[in-house]
C-alpha atoms as a PDB file:
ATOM      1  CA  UNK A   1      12.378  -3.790 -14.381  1.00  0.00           C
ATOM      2  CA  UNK A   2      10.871  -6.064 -11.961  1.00  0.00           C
ATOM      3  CA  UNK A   3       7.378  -6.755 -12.438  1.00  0.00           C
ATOM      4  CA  UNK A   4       5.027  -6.131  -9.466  1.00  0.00           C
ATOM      5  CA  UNK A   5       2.064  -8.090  -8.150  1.00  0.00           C
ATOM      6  CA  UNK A   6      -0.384  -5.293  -6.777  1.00  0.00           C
ATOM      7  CA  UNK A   7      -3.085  -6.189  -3.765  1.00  0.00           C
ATOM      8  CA  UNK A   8      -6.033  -3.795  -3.075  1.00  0.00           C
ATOM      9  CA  UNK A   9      -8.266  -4.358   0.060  1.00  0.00           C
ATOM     10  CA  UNK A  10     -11.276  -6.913  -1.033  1.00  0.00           C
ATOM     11  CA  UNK A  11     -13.582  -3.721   0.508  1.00  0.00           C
ATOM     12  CA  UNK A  12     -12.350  -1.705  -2.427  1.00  0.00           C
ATOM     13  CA  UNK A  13     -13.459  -4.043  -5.640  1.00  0.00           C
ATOM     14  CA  UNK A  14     -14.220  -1.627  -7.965  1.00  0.00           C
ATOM     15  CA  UNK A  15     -10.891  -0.292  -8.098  1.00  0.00           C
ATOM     16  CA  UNK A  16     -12.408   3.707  -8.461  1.00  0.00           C
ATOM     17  CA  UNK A  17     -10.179   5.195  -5.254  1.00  0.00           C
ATOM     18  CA  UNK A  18      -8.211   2.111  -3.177  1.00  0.00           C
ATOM     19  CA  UNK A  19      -4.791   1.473  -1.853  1.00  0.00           C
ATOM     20  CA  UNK A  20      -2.347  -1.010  -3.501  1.00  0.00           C
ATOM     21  CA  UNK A  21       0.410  -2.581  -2.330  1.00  0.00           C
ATOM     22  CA  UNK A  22       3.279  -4.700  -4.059  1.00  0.00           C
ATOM     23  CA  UNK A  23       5.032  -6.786  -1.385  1.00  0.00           C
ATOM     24  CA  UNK A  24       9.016  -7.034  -3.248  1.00  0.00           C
ATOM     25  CA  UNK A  25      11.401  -8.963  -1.469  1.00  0.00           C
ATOM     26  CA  UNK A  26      13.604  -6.060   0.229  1.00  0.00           C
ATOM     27  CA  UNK A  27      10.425  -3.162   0.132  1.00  0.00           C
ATOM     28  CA  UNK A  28       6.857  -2.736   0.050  1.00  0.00           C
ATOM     29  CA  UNK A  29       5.373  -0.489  -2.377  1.00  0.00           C
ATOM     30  CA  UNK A  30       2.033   1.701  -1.617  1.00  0.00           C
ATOM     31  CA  UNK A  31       0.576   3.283  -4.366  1.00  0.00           C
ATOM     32  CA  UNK A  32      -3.141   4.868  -5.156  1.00  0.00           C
ATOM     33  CA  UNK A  33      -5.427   3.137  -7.733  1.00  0.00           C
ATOM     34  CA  UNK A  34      -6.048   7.154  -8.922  1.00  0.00           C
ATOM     35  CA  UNK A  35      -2.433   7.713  -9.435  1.00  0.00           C
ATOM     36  CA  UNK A  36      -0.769   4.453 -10.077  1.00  0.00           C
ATOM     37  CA  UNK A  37       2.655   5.371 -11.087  1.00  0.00           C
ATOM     38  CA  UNK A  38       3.310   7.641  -7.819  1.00  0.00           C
ATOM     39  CA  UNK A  39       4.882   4.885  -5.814  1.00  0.00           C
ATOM     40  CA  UNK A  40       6.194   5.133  -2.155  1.00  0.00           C
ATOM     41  CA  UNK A  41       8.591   2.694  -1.597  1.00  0.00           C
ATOM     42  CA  UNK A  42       8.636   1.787   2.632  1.00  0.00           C
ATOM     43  CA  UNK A  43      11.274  -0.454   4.510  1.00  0.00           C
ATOM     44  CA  UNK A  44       9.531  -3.611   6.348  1.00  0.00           C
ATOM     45  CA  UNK A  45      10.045  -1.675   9.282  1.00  0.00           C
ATOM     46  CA  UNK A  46       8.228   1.292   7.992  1.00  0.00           C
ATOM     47  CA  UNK A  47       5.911  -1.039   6.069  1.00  0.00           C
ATOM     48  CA  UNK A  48       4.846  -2.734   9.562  1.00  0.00           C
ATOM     49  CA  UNK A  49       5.054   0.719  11.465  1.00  0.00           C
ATOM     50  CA  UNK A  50       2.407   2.301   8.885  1.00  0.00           C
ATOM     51  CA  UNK A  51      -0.063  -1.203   9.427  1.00  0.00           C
ATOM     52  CA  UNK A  52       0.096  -1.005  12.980  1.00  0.00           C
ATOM     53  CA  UNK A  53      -0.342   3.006  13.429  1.00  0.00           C
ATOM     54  CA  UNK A  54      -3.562   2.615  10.705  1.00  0.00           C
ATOM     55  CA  UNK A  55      -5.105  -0.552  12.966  1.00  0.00           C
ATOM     56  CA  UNK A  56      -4.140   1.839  16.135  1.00  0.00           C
ATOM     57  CA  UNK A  57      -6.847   4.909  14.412  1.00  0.00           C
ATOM     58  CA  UNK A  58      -3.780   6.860  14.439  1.00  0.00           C
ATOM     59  CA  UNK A  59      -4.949   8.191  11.429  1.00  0.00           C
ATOM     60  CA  UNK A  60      -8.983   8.514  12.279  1.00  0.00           C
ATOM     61  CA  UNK A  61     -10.311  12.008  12.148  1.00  0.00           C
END
């Protein structure tokens, strides 16, 4: 099994309820720090799409 180097957002250091993200070398992987072994597993392409749409406020309410 490949091992995976997860990144959280230096805004989230206490780890309690932050995004992580493995960077492989054909996929990104997004996970929660609540529920670290439900994985999504994006394309680059969706991986860039997803970045760009949350720095857009696509996703503001």
């Amino acid at each position: 099994m490949e091992t995976r180097h997860w990144k959280r957002p230096e805004a989230c250091p206490d780890g309690a309820s932050c995004p992580e993200v493995a960077i492989g070398p054909d996929a990104v992987y997004v996970r929660s720090s609540l529920l670290p072994d439900a994985i999504a597993q994006l394309t680059p392409a969706e991986w860039r799409d997803l970045a760009t749409a949350i720095r857009n406020g696509e996703f503001d309410v």
